[in-house]
Each structure stands twice: as C-alpha cells, then as structure tokens.
C-alpha atoms as a PDB file:
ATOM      1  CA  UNK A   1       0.000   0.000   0.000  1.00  0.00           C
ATOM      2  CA  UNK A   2       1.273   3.856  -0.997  1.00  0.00           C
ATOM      3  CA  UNK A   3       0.771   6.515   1.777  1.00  0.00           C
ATOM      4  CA  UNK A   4       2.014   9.572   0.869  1.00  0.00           C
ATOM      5  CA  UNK A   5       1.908  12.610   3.230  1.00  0.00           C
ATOM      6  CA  UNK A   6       1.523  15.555   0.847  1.00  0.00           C
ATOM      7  CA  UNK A   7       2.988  18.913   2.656  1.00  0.00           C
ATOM      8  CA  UNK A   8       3.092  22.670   2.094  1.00  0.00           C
ATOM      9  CA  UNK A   9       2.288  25.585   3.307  1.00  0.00           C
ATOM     10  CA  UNK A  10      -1.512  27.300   2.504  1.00  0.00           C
ATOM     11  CA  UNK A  11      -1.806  28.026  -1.528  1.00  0.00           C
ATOM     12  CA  UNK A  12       1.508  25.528  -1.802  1.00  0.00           C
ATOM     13  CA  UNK A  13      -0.721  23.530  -4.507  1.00  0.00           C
ATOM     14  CA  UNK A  14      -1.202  20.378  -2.480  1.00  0.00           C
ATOM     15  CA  UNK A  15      -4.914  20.380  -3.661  1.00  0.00           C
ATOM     16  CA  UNK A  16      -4.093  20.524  -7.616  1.00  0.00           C
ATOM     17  CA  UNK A  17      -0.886  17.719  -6.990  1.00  0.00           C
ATOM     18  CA  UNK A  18      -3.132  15.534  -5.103  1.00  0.00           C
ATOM     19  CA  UNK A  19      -5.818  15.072  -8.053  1.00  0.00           C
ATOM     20  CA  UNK A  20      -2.815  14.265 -10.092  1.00  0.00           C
ATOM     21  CA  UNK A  21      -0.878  11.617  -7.772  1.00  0.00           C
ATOM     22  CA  UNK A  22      -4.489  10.326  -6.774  1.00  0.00           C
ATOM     23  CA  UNK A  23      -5.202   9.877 -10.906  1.00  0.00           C
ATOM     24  CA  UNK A  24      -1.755   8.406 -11.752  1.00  0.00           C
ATOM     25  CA  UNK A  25      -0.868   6.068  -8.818  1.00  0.00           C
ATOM     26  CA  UNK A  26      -4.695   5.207  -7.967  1.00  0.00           C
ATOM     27  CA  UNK A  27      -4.784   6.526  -4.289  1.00  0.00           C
ATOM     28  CA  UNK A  28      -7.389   8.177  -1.983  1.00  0.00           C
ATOM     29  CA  UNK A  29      -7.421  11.841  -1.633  1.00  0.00           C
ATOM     30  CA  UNK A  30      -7.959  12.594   2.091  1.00  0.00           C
ATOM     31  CA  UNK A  31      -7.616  16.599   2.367  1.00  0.00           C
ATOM     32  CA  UNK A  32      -8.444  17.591   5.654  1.00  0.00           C
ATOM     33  CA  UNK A  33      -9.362  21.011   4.187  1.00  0.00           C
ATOM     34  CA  UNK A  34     -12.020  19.351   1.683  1.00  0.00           C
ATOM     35  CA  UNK A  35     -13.387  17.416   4.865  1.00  0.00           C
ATOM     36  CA  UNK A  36     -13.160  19.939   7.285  1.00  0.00           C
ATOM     37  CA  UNK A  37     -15.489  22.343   4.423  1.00  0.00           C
ATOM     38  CA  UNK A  38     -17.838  19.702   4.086  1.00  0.00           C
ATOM     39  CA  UNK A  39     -18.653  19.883   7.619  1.00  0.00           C
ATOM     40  CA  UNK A  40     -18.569  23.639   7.736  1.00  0.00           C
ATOM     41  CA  UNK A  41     -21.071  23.811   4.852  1.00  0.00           C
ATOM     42  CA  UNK A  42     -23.340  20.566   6.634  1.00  0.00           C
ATOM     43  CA  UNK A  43     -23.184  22.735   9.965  1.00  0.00           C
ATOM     44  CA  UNK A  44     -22.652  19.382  11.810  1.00  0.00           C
ATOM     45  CA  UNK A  45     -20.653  19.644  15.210  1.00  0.00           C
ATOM     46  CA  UNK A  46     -17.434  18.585  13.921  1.00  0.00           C
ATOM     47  CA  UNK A  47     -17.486  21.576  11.775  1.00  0.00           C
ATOM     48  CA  UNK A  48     -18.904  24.455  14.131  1.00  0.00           C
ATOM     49  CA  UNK A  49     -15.734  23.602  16.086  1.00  0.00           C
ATOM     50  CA  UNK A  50     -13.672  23.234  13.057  1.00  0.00           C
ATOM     51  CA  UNK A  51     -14.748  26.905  11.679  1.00  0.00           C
ATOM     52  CA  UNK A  52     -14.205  28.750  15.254  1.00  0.00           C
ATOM     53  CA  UNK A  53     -10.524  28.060  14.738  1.00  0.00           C
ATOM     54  CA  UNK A  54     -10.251  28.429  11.043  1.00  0.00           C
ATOM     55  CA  UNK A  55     -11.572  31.656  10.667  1.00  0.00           C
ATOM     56  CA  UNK A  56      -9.147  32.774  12.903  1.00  0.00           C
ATOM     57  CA  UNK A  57      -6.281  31.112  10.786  1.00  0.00           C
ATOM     58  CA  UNK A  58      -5.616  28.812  13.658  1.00  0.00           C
ATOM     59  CA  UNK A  59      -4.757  24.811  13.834  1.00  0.00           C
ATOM     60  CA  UNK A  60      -8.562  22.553  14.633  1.00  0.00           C
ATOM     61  CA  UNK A  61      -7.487  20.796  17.700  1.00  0.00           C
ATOM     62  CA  UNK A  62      -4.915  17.326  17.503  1.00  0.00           C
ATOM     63  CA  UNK A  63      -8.012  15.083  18.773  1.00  0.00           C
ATOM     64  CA  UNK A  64     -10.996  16.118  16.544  1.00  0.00           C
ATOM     65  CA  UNK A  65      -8.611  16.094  13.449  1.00  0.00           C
ATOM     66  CA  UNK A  66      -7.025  12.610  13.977  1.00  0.00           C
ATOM     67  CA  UNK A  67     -10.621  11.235  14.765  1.00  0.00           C
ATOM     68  CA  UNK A  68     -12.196  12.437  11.884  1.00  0.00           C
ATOM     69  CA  UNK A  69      -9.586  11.085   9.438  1.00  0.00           C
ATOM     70  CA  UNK A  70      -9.373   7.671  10.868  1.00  0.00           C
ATOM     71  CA  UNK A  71     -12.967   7.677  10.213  1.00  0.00           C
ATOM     72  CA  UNK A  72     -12.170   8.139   6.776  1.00  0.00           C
ATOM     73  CA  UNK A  73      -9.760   6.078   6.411  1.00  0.00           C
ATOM     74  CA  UNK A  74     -12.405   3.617   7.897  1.00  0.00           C
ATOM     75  CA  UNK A  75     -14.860   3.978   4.636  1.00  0.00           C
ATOM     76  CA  UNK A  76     -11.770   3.276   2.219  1.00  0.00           C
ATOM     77  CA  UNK A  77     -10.934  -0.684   3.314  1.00  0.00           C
ATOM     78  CA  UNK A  78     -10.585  -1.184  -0.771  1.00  0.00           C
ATOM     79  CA  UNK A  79      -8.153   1.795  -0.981  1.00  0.00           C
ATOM     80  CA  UNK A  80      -4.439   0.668  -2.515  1.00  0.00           C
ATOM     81  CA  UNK A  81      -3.198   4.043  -0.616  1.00  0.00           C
ATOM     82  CA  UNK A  82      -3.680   7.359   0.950  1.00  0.00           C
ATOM     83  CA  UNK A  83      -2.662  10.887   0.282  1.00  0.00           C
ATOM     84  CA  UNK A  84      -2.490  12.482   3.481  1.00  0.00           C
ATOM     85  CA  UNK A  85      -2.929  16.250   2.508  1.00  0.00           C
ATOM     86  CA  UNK A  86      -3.051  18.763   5.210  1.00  0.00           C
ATOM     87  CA  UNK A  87      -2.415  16.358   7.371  1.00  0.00           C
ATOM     88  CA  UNK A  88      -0.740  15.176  10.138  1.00  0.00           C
ATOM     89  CA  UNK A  89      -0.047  18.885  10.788  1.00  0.00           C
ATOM     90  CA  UNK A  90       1.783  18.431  13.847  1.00  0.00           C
ATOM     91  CA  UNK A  91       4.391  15.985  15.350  1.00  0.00           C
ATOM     92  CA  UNK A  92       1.775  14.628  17.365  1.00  0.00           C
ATOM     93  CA  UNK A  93      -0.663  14.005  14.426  1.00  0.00           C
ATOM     94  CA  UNK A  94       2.061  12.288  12.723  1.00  0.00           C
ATOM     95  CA  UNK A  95       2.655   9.814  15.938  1.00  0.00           C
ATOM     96  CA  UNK A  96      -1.198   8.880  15.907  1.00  0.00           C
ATOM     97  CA  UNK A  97      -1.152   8.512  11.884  1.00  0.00           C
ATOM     98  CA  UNK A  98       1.653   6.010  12.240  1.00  0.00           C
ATOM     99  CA  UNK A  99       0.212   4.276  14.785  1.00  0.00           C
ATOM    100  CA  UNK A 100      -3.306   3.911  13.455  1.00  0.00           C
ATOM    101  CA  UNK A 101      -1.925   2.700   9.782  1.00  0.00           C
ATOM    102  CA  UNK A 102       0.678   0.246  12.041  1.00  0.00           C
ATOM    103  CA  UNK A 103      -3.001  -1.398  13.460  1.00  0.00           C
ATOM    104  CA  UNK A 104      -4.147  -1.931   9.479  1.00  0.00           C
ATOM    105  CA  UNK A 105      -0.963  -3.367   8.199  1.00  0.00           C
ATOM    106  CA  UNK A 106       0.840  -0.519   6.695  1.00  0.00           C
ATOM    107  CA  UNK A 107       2.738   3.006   7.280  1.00  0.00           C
ATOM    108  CA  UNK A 108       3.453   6.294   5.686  1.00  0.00           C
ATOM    109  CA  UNK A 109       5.650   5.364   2.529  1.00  0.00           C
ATOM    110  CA  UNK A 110       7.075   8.878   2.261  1.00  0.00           C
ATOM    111  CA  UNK A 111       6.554  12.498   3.005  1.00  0.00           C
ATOM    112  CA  UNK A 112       6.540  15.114   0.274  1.00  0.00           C
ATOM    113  CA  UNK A 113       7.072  18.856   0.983  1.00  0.00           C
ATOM    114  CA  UNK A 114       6.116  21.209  -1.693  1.00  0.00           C
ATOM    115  CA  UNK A 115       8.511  24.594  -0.875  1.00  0.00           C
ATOM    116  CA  UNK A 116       7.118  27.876  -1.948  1.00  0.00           C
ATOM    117  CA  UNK A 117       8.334  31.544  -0.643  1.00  0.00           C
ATOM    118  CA  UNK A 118       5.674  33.021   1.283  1.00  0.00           C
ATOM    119  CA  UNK A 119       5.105  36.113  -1.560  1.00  0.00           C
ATOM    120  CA  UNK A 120       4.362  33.479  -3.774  1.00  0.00           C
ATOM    121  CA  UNK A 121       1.762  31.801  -1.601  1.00  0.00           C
ATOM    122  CA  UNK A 122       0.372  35.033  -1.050  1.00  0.00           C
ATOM    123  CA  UNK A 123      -0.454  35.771  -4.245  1.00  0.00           C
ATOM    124  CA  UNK A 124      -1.885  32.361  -5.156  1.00  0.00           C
ATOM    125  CA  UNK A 125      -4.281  32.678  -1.825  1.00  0.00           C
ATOM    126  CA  UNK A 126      -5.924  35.899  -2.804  1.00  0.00           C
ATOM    127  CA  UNK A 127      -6.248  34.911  -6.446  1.00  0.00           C
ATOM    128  CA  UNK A 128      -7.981  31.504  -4.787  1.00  0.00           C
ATOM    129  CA  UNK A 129      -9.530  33.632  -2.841  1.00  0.00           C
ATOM    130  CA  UNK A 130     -11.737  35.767  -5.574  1.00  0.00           C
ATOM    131  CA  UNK A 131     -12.240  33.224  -7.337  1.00  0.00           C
ATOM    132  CA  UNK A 132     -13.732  30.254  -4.796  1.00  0.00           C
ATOM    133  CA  UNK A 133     -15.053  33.265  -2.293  1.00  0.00           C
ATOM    134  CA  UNK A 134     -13.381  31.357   0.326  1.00  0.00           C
ATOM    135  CA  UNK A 135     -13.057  33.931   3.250  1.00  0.00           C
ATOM    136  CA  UNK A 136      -9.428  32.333   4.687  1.00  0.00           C
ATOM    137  CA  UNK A 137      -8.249  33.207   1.142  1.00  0.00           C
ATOM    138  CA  UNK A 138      -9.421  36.723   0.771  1.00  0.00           C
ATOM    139  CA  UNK A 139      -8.048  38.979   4.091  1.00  0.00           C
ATOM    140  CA  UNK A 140      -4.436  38.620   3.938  1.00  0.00           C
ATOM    141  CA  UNK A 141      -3.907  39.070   7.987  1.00  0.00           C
ATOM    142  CA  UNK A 142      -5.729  36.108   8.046  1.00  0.00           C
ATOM    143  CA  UNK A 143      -3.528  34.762   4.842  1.00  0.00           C
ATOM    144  CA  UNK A 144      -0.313  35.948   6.624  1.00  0.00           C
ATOM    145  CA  UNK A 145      -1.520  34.258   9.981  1.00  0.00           C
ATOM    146  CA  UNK A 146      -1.894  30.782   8.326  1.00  0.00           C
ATOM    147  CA  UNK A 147       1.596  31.057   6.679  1.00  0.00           C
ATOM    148  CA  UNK A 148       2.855  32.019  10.581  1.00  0.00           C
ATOM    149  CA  UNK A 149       0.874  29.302  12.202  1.00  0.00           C
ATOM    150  CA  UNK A 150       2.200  26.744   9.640  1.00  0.00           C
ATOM    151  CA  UNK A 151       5.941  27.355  10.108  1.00  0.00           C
ATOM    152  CA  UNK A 152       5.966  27.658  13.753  1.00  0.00           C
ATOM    153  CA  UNK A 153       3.131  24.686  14.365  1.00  0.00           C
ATOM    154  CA  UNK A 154       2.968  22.818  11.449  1.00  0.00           C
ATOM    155  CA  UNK A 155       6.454  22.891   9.928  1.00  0.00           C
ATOM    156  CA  UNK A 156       8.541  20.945  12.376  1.00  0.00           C
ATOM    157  CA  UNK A 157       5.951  18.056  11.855  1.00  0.00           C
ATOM    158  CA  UNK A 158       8.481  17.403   8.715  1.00  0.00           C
ATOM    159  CA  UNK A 159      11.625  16.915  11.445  1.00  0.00           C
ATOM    160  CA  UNK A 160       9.374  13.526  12.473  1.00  0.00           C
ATOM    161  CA  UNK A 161       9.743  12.414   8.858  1.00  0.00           C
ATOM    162  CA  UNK A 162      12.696  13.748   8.072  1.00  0.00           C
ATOM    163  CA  UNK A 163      14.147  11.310  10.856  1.00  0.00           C
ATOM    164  CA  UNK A 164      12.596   8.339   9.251  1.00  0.00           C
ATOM    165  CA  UNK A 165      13.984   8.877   5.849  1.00  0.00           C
ATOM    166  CA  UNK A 166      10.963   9.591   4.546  1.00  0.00           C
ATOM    167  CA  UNK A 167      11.206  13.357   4.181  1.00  0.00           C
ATOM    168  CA  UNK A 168      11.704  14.714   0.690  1.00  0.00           C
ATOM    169  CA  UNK A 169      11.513  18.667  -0.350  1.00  0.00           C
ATOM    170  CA  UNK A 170       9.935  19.505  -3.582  1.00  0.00           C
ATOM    171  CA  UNK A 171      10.037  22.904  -5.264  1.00  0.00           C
ATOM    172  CA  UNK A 172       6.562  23.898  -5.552  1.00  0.00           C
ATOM    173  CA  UNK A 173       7.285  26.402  -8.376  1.00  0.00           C
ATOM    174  CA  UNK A 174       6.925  26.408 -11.418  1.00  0.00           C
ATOM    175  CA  UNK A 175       3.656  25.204 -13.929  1.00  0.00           C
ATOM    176  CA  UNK A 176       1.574  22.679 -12.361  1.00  0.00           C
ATOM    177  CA  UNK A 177       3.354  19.532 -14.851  1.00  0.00           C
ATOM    178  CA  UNK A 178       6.657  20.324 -14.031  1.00  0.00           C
ATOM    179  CA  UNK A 179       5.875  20.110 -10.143  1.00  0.00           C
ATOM    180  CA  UNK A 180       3.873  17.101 -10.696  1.00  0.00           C
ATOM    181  CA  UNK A 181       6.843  15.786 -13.030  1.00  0.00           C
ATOM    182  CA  UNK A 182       9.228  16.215 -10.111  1.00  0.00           C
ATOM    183  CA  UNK A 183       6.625  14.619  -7.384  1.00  0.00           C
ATOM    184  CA  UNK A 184       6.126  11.609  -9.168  1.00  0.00           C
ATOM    185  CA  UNK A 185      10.014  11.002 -10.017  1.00  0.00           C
ATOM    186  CA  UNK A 186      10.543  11.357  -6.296  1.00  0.00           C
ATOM    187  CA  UNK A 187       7.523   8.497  -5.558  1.00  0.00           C
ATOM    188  CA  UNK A 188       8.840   6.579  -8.468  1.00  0.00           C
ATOM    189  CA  UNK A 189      12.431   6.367  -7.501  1.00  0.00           C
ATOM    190  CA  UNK A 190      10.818   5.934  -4.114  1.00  0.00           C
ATOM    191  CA  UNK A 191       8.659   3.011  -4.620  1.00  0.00           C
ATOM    192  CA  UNK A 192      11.632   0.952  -6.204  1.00  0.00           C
END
C-alpha cells in the first residue's frame, strides 16, 4: 500500500498535486481542508468547532482532526493508498497517523514537501480567494496568519519524517506539470 503525506504551506498547490498523484498512482485523496469544508457547509458539530478556529487562521485541535480522518480512512478498506494532505499537521498528528496505519498493516511510505516563498503563496491565496469566495483566502492578515501558524506549528511536523527517511523537499514552483513531473520522479524512484 502507498501513503504519501503531501505537505506545504496554505496556496503551496497540495490540492491541484493531489488530483494528479491520486489519478496516476490510484490513491485516496484525504484533504483535511475538503473534509473539514464539508462539515462547515453541513453545519454538523465537527465543523462548528472546526470553523471557530479556522476563521481565525488557527490549527482545529490534535483530537478532533485525527478522529475524523481515521474515520475516513475507515470507509476506504478497498483503498491501494492514501494521500495524506493537510495532514498530520503536527508531530503529534504524525505519531497517531503512524500508529493507526501500524493497526491496518501498513505506514506512511514517504513524506513530500512542496517549498514555496511566502510572496508566492500570497499571491496564489488571494487569487484563490476571488475566485472560490473562500473567506481564509481573501483577508491577507488572516492569509499571513496561516503562513505564521504553519511554520511555527505545522512545519517541524516534517523533522518527524525527516528522521525516518521519509522526508523529501519539492520545489513547488513552477507550472503545475513540471511540479507534478518532479513529485512523481521522487515516488517513483521511491517506490523501487
């Protein structure tokens, strides 16, 4: 089985890779964003509690995230592999990922970091964010404060891979082939 931990800052283009990797390597898209949205929109619990901290640019709590995916992970027993994308966001996230996927037989294959410079990211949000109306996407204090809260919460979850071998940086720059070209090189050489 593939599990791939997709990582990158907000606007990094983990959405657009994932499609591509799930297409090409027939994996499971689990986005954490997507899921956390369809909650929001559903007004169920989950996503009340969910939207308090996003709209603030801050992290949803360690417990309700890790729940919630496992139970996703749950409706996919047919899956050949996951694409973890926005998650695990933390170092704990990424202890409770390995152990659930240790209890069904497998692990996180390898961990790919798409690097952009935060102008960059910037610019891609509030383009995103006129065109999908998505409100984290149009203020850019709230932009800027997801960019903060990801390298000082969210970054050092890479230091967990990184120690496994598993880590690999990506340059997320460039048109969207050419950083899908260099993704799937790295899982190919990978997965030999």
């Amino acid at each position: 089985m593939l599990n791939i931990v997709l990582f990158g800052p907000p606007g990094a283009g983990k959405g657009t890779q994932s499609q591509m990797l799930v297409d090409t390597f027939s994996l499971h898209h689990l986005s954490t964003g997507d899921i956390f949205r369809f909650n929001i929109k559903h007004e169920t619990e989950l996503g009340k509690l969910a939207k308090s901290y996003i709209d603030q640019g801050n992290l949803v709590p360690d417990e309700v995230t890790i729940n919630m995916l496992q139970a996703e992970v749950e409706k996919h027993p047919e899956a050949k592999g996951f694409i973890f994308d926005g998650f695990p966001r933390t170092t704990n996230q990424a202890v409770a990922l390995d152990r659930f996927l240790e209890s069904k037989g497998t692990s996180v294959g390898l961990m790919l970091a798409l690097q952009v410079d935060e102008d960059e990211l910037i610019k891609r949000l509030l383009l995103r964010g006129k065109d999908s109306g998505r409100a984290d996407d149009s203020d850019e204090s709230v932009i800027r404060n997801r960019i903060r809260v990801y390298n000082e919460q969210t970054a050092v979850a890479a230091d967990f891979y990184a120690e496994q071998g598993k880590f690999h940086a990506i340059n997320g720059v460039g048109n969207i082939d050419e950083i899908f070209n260099r993704l799937r090189s790295v899982i190919v050489e990978q997965s030999k």
